[in-house]
C-alpha atoms as a PDB file:
ATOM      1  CA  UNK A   1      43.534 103.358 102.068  1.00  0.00           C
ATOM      2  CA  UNK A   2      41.695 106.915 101.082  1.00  0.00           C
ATOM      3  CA  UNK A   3      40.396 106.799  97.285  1.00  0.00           C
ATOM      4  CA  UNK A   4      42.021 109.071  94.871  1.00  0.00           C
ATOM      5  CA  UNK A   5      40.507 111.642  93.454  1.00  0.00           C
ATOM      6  CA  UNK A   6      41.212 114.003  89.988  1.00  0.00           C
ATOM      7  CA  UNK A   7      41.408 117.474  90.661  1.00  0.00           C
ATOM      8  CA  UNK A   8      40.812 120.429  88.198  1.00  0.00           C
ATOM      9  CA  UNK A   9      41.233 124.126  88.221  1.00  0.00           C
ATOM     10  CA  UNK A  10      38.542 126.104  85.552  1.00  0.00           C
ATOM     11  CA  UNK A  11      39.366 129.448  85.027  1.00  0.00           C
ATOM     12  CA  UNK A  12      36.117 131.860  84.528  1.00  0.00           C
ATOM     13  CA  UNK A  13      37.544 135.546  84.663  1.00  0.00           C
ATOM     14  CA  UNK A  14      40.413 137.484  84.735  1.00  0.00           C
ATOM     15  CA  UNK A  15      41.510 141.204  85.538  1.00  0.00           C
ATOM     16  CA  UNK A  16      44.672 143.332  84.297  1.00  0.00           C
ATOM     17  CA  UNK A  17      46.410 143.863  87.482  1.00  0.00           C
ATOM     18  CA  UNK A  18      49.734 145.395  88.755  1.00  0.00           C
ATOM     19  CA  UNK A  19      52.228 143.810  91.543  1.00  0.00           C
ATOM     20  CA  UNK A  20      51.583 146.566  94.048  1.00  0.00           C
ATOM     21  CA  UNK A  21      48.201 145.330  94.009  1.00  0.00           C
ATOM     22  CA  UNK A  22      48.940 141.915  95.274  1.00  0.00           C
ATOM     23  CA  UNK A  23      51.333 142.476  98.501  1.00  0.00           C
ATOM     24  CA  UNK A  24      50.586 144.445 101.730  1.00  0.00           C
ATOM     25  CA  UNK A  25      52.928 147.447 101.247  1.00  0.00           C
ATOM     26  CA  UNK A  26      53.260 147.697  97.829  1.00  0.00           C
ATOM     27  CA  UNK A  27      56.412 146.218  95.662  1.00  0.00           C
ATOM     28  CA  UNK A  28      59.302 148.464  94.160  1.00  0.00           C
ATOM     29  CA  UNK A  29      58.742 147.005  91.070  1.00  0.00           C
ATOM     30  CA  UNK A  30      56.020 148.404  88.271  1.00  0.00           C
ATOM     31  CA  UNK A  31      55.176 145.168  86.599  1.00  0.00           C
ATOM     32  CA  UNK A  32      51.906 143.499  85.041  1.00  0.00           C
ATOM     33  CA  UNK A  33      50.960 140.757  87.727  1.00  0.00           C
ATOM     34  CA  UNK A  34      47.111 139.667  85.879  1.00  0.00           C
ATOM     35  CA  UNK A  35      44.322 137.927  88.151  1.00  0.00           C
ATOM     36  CA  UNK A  36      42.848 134.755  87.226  1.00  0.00           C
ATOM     37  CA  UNK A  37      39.665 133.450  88.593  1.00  0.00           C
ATOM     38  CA  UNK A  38      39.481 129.719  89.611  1.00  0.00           C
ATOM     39  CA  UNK A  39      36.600 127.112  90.476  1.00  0.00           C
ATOM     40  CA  UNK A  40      37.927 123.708  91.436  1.00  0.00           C
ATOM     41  CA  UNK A  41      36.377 120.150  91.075  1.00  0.00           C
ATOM     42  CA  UNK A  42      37.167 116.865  92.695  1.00  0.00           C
ATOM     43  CA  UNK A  43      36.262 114.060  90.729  1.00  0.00           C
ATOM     44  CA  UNK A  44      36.373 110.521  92.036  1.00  0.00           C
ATOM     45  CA  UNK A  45      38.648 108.200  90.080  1.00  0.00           C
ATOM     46  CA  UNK A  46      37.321 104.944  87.914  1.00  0.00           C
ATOM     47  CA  UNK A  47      39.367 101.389  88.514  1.00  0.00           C
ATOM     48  CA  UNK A  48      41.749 102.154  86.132  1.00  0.00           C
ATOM     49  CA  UNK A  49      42.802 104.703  88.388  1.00  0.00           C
ATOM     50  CA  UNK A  50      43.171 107.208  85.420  1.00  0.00           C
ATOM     51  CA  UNK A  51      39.922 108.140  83.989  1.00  0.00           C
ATOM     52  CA  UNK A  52      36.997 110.119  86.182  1.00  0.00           C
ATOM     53  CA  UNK A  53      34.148 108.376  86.510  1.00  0.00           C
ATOM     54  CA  UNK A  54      31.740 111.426  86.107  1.00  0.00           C
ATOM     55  CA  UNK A  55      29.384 113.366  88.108  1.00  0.00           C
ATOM     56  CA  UNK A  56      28.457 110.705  90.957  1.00  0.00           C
ATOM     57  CA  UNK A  57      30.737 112.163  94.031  1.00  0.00           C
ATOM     58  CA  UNK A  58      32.183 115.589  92.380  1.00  0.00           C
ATOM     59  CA  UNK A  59      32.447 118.314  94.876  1.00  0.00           C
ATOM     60  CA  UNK A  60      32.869 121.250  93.384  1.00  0.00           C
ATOM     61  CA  UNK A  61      35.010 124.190  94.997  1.00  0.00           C
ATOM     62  CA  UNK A  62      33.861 128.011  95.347  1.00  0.00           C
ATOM     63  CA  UNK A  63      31.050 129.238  92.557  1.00  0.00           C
ATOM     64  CA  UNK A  64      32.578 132.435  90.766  1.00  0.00           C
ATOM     65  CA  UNK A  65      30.570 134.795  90.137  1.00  0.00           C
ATOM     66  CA  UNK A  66      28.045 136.302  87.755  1.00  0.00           C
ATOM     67  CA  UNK A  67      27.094 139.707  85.669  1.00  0.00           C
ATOM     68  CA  UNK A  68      26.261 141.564  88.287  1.00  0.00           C
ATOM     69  CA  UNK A  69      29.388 141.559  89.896  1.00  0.00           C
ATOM     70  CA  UNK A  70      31.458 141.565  86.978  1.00  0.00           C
ATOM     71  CA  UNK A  71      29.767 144.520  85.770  1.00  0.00           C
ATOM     72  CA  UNK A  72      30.233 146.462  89.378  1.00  0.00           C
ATOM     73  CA  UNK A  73      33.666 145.636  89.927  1.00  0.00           C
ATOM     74  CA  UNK A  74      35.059 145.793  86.064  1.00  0.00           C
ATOM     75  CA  UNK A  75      36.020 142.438  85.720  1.00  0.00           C
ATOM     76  CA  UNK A  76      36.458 139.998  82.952  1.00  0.00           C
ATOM     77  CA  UNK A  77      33.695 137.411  83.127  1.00  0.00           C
ATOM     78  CA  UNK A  78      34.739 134.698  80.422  1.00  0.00           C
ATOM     79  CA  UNK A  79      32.076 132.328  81.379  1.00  0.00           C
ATOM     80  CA  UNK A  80      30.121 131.442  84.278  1.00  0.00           C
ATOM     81  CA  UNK A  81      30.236 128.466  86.875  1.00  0.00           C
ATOM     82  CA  UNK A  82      27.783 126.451  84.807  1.00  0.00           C
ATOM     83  CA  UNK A  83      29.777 126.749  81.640  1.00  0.00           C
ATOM     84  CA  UNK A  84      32.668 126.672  83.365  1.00  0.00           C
ATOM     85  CA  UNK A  85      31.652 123.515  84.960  1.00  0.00           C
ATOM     86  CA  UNK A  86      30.518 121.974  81.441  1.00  0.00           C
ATOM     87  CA  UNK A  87      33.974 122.509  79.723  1.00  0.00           C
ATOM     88  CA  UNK A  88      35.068 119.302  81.920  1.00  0.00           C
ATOM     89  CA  UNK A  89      31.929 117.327  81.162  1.00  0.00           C
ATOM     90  CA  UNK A  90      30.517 118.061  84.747  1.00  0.00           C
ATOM     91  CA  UNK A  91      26.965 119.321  84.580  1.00  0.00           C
ATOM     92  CA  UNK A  92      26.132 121.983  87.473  1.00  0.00           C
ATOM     93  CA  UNK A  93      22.317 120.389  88.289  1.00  0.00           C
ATOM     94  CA  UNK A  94      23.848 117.058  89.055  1.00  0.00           C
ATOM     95  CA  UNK A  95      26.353 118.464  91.948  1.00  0.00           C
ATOM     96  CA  UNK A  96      25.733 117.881  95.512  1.00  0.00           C
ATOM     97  CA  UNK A  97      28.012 119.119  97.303  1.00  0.00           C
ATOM     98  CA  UNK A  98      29.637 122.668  96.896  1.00  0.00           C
ATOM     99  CA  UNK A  99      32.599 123.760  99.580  1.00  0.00           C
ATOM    100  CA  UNK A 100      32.688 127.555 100.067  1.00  0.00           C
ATOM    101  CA  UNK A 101      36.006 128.417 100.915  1.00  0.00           C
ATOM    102  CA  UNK A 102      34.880 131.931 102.353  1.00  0.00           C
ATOM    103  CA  UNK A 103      31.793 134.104 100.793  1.00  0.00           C
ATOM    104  CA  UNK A 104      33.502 136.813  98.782  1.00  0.00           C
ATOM    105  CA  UNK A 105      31.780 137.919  95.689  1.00  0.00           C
ATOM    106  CA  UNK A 106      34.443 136.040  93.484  1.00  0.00           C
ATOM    107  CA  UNK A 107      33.918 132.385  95.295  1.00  0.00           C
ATOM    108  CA  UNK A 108      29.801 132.798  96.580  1.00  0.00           C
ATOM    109  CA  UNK A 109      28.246 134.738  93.685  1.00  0.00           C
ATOM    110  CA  UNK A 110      27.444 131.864  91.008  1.00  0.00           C
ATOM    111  CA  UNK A 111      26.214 129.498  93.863  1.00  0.00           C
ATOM    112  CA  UNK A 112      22.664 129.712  92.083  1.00  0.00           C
ATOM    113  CA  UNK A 113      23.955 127.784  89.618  1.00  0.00           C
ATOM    114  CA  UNK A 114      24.092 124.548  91.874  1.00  0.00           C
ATOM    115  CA  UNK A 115      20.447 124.203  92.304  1.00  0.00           C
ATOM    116  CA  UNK A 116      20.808 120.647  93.783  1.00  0.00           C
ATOM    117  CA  UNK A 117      23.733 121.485  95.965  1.00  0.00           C
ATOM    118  CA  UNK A 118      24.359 121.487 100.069  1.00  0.00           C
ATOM    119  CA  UNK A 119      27.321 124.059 100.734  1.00  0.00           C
ATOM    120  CA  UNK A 120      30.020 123.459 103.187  1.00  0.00           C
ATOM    121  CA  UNK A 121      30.914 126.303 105.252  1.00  0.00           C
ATOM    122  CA  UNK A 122      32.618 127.319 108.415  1.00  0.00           C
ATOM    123  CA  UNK A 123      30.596 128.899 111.559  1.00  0.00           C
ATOM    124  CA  UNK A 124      32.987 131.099 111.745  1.00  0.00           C
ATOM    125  CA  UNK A 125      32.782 132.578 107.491  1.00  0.00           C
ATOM    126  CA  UNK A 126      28.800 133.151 107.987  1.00  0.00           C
ATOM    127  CA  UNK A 127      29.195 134.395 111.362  1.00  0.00           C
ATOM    128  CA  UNK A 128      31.660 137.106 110.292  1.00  0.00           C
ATOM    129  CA  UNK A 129      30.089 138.041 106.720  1.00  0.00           C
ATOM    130  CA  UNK A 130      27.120 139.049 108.668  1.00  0.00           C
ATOM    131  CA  UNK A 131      28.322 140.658 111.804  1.00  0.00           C
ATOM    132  CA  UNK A 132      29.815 144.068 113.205  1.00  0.00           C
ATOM    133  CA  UNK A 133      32.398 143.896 110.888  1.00  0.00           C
ATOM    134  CA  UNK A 134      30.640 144.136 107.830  1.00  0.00           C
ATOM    135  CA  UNK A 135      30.154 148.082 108.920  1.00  0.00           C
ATOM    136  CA  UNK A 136      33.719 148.492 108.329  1.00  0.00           C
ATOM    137  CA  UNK A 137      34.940 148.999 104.169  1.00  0.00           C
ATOM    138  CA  UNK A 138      37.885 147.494 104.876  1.00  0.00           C
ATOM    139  CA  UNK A 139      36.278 143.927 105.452  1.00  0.00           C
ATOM    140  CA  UNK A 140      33.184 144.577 103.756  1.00  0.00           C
ATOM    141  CA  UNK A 141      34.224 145.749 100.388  1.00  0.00           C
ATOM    142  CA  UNK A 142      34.977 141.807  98.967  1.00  0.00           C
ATOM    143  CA  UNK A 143      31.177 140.689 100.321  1.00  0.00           C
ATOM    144  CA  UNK A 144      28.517 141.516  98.048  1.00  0.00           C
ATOM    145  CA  UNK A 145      25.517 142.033 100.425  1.00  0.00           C
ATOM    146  CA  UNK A 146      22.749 140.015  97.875  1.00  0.00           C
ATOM    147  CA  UNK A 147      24.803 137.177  98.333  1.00  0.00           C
ATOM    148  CA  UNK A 148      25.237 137.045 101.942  1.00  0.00           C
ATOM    149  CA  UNK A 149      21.661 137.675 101.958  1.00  0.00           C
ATOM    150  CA  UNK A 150      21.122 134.636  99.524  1.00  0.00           C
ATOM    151  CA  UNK A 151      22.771 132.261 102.090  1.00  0.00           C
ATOM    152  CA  UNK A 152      20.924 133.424 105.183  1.00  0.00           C
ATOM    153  CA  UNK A 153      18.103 131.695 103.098  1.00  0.00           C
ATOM    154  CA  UNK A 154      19.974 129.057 101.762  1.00  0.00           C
ATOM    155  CA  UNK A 155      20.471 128.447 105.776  1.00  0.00           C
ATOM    156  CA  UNK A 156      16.660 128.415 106.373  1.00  0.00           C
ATOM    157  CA  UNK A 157      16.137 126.312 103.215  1.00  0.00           C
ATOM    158  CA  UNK A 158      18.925 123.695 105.086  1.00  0.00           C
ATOM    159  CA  UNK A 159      20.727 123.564 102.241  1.00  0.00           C
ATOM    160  CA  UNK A 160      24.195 124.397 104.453  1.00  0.00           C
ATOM    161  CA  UNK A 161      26.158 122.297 105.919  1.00  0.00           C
ATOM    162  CA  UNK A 162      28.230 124.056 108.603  1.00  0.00           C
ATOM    163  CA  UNK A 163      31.409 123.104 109.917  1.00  0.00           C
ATOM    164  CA  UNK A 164      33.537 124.704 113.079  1.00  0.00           C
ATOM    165  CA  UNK A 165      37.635 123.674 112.185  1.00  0.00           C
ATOM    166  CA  UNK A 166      38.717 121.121 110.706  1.00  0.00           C
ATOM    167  CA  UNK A 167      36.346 118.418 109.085  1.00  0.00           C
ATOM    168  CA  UNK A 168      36.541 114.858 107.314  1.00  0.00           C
ATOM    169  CA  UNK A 169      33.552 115.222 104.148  1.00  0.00           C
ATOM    170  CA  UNK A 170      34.629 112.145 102.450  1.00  0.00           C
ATOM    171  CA  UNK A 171      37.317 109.567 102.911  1.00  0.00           C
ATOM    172  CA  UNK A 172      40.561 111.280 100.822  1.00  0.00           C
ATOM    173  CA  UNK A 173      38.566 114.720 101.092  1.00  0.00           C
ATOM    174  CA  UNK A 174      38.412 117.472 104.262  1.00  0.00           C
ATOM    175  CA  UNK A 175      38.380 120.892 105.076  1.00  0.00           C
ATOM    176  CA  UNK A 176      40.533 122.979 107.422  1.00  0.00           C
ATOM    177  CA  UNK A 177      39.912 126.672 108.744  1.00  0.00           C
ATOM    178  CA  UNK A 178      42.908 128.758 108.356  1.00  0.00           C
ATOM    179  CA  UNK A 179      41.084 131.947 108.779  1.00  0.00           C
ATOM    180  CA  UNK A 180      43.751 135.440 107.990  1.00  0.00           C
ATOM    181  CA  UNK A 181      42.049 136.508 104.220  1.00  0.00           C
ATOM    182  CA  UNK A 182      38.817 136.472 106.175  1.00  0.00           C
ATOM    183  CA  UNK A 183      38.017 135.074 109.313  1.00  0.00           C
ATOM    184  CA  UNK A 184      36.651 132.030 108.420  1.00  0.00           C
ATOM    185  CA  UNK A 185      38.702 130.952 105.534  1.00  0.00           C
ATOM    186  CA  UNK A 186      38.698 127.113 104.865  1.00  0.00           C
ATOM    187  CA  UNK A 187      41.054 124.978 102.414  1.00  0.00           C
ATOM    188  CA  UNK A 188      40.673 122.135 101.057  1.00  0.00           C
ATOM    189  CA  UNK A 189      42.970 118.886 101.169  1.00  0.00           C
ATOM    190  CA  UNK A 190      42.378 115.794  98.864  1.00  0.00           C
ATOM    191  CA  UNK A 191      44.185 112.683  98.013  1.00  0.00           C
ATOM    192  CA  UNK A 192      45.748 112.153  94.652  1.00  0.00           C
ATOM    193  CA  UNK A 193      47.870 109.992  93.291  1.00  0.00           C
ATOM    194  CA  UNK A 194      50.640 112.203  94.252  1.00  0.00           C
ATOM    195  CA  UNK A 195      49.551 112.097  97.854  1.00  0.00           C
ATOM    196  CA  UNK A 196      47.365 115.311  99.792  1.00  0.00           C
ATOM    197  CA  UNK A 197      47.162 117.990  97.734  1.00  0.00           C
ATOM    198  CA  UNK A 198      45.694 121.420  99.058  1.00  0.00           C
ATOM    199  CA  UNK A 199      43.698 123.872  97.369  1.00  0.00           C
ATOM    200  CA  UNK A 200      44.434 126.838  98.820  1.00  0.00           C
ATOM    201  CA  UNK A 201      41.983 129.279  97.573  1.00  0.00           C
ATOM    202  CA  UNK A 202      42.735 132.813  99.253  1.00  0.00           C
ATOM    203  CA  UNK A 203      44.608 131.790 101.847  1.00  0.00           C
ATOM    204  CA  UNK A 204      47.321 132.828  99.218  1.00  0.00           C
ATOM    205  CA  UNK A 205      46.518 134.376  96.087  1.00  0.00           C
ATOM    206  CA  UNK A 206      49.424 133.580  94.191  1.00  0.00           C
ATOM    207  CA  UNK A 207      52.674 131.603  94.459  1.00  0.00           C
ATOM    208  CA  UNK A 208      54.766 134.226  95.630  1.00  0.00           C
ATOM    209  CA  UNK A 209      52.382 135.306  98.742  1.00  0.00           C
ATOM    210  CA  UNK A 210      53.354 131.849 100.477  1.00  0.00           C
ATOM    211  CA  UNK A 211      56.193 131.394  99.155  1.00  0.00           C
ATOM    212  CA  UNK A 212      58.166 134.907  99.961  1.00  0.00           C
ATOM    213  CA  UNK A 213      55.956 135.130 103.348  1.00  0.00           C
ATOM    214  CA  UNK A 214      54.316 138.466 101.521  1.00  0.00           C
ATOM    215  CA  UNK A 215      50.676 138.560 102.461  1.00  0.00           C
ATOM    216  CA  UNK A 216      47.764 139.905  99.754  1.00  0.00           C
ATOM    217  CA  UNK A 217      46.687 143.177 101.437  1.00  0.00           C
ATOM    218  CA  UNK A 218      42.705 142.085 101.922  1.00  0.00           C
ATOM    219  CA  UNK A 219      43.105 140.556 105.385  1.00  0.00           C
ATOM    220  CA  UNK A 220      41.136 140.194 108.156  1.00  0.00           C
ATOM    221  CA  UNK A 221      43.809 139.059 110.317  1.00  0.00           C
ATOM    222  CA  UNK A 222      47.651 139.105 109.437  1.00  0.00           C
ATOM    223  CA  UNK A 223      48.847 136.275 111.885  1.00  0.00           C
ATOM    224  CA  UNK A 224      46.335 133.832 110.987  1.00  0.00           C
ATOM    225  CA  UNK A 225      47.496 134.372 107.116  1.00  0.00           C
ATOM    226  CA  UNK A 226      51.162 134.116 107.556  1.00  0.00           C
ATOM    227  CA  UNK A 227      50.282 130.860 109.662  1.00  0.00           C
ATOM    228  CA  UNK A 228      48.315 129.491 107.074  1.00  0.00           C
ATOM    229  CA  UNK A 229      50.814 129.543 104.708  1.00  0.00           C
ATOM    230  CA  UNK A 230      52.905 127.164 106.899  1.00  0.00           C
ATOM    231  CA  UNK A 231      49.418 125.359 107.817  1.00  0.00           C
ATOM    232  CA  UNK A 232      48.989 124.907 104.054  1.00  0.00           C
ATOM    233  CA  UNK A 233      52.591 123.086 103.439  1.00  0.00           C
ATOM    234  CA  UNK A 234      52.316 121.248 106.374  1.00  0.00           C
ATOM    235  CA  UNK A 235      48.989 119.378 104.563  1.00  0.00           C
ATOM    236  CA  UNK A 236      50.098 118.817 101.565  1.00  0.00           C
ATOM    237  CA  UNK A 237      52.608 115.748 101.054  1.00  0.00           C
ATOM    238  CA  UNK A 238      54.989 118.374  99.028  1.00  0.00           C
ATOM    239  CA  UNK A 239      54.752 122.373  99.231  1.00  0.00           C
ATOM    240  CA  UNK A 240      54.833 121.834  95.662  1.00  0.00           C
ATOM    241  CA  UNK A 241      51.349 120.240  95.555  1.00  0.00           C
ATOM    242  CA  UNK A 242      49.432 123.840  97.428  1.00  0.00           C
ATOM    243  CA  UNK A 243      47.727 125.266  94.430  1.00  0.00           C
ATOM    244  CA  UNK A 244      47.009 129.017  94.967  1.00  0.00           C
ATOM    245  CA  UNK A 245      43.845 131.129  94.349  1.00  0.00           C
ATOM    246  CA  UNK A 246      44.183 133.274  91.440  1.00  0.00           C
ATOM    247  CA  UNK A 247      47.485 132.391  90.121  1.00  0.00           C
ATOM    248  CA  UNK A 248      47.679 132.729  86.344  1.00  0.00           C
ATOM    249  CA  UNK A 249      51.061 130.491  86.568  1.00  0.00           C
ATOM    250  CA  UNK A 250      49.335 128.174  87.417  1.00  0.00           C
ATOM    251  CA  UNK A 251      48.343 126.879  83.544  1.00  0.00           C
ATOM    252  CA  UNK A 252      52.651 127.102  83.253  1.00  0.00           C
ATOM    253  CA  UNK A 253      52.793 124.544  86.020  1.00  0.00           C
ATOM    254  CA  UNK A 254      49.601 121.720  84.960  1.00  0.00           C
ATOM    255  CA  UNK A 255      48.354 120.419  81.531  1.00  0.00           C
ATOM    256  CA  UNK A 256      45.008 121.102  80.346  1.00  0.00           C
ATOM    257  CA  UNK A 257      42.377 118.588  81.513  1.00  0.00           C
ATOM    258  CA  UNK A 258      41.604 117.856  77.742  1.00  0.00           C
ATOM    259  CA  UNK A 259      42.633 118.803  74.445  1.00  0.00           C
ATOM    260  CA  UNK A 260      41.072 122.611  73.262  1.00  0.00           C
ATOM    261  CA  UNK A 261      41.161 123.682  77.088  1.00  0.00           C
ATOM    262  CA  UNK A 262      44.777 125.470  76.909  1.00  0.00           C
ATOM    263  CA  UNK A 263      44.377 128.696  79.009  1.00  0.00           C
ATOM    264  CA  UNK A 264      40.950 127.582  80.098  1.00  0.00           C
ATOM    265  CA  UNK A 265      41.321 123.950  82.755  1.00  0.00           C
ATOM    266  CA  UNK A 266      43.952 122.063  84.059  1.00  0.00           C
ATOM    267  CA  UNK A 267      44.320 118.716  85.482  1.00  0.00           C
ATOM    268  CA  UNK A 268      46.500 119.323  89.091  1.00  0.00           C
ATOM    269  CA  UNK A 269      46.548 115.831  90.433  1.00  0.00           C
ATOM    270  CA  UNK A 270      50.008 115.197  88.142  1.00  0.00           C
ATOM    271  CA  UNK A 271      53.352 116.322  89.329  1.00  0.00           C
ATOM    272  CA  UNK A 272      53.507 120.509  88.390  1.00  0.00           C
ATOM    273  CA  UNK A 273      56.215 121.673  86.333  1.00  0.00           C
ATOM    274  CA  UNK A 274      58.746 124.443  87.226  1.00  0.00           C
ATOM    275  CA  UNK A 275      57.713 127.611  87.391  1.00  0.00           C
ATOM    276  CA  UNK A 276      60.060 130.083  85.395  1.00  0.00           C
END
């Protein structure tokens, strides 16, 4: 039987955003529809099957990012991975294992605050962040060059871990490409006490992309993203239990991971709430 892990979603920015934004041709309706930024932790359960037992075997999930891309794009930084990190008693230098879901500036940027860490990536993510497409705005305009630069080191330094598909990092805990936001797009499933949830990252923004089949208009290719909403269902032991990547409903759906964190963590390995 696969251990059991607690799971936890950190906000660390936000934009003001409209619905047209958020769905490839638009929406008819002129509505607020606000971005929040997620990293994710997986934290190992203690006997009692309740309580986390710490730092030993946390993986963290995606990095934010920092000033300088908060400052480019005119976003909201509210804090950064490592004190994003700390508001759920996990302390970034003792990580050592980081899964990039895909290396756009809002999941790759803070990855130097992991200074310890081996990232998990797909052939496929590195491949495409620094090939021919990258000369196109359309696919380049979510990479922030430094960063992608950073990593080509971080691959000489052989502190990445590369995967090609689907891969098993810890009993309870893999990966699976998806591709369709970019083309090497992984998500990540985990046991809970629920059963397998999935973290979904950008293979769907918010609820409403997978659930309405209404793709978020940054995509490499449309296929692979309407696919991985089904992909993402089929791994999780409810379609209730897919957690999407910037969805601000999701603090209406999960408590906060401890008392004082309303609005900022939430615990997601507990059965969600209705959505209104």
């Amino acid at each position: 039987m696969d251990p059991t892990y607690a799971v936890y979603a950190v906000k660390y920015a936000e934009r003001p955003a409209r619905r047209a934004e958020h769905f490839i041709g638009g929406d008819p309706h002129d509505e607020a529809m606000d971005m929040d930024y997620f990293i994710w932790a997986i934290v190992p359960l203690g006997a009692d099957d309740n309580v986390p037992q710490g730092a030993e075997g946390v993986w963290v999930i995606d990095t934010g990012f920092d000033r300088l891309d908060a400052e480019r794009r005119d976003r909201n930084l509210v804090r950064n991975a490592s004190e994003a990190l700390a508001t759920i008693n996990i302390d970034v230098a003792s990580v050592s294992n980081v899964i990039m879901t895909h290396l756009h500036y809002d999941h790759v940027g803070g990855h130097h605050h992991f200074p310890n860490a081996t990232f998990h990536l797909q052939d496929d993510e590195m491949a495409y962040a620094s090939g021919r497409h990258m000369g196109r705005d359309v696919f380049s305009h979510a990479y922030t060059p430094e960063h992608v630069a950073d990593f080509v080191h971080l691959v000489h330094d052989q502190r990445v871990q590369f995967h090609d598909g689907d891969a098993v990092l810890a009993p309870g805990l893999s990966v699976h490409k998806v591709g369709g936001h970019t083309k090497g797009l992984q998500v990540v499933r985990v046991a809970t006490s629920l059963g397998w949830l999935v973290l979904a990252s950008d293979a769907s923004h918010y609820y409403e992309n997978m659930e309405a089949d209404r793709p978020f208009p940054i995509v490499y290719h449309l296929g692979d993203m309407l696919d991985a909403y089904r992909r993402c269902r089929q791994l999780a032991s409810s379609p209730n239990y897919v957690i999407p990547g910037h969805d601000p409903q999701v603090f209406d759906c999960y408590p906060p991971a401890a008392e004082g964190l309303d609005g900022i963590a939430v615990r997601l390995d507990v059965e969600p709430t209705r959505r209104g």
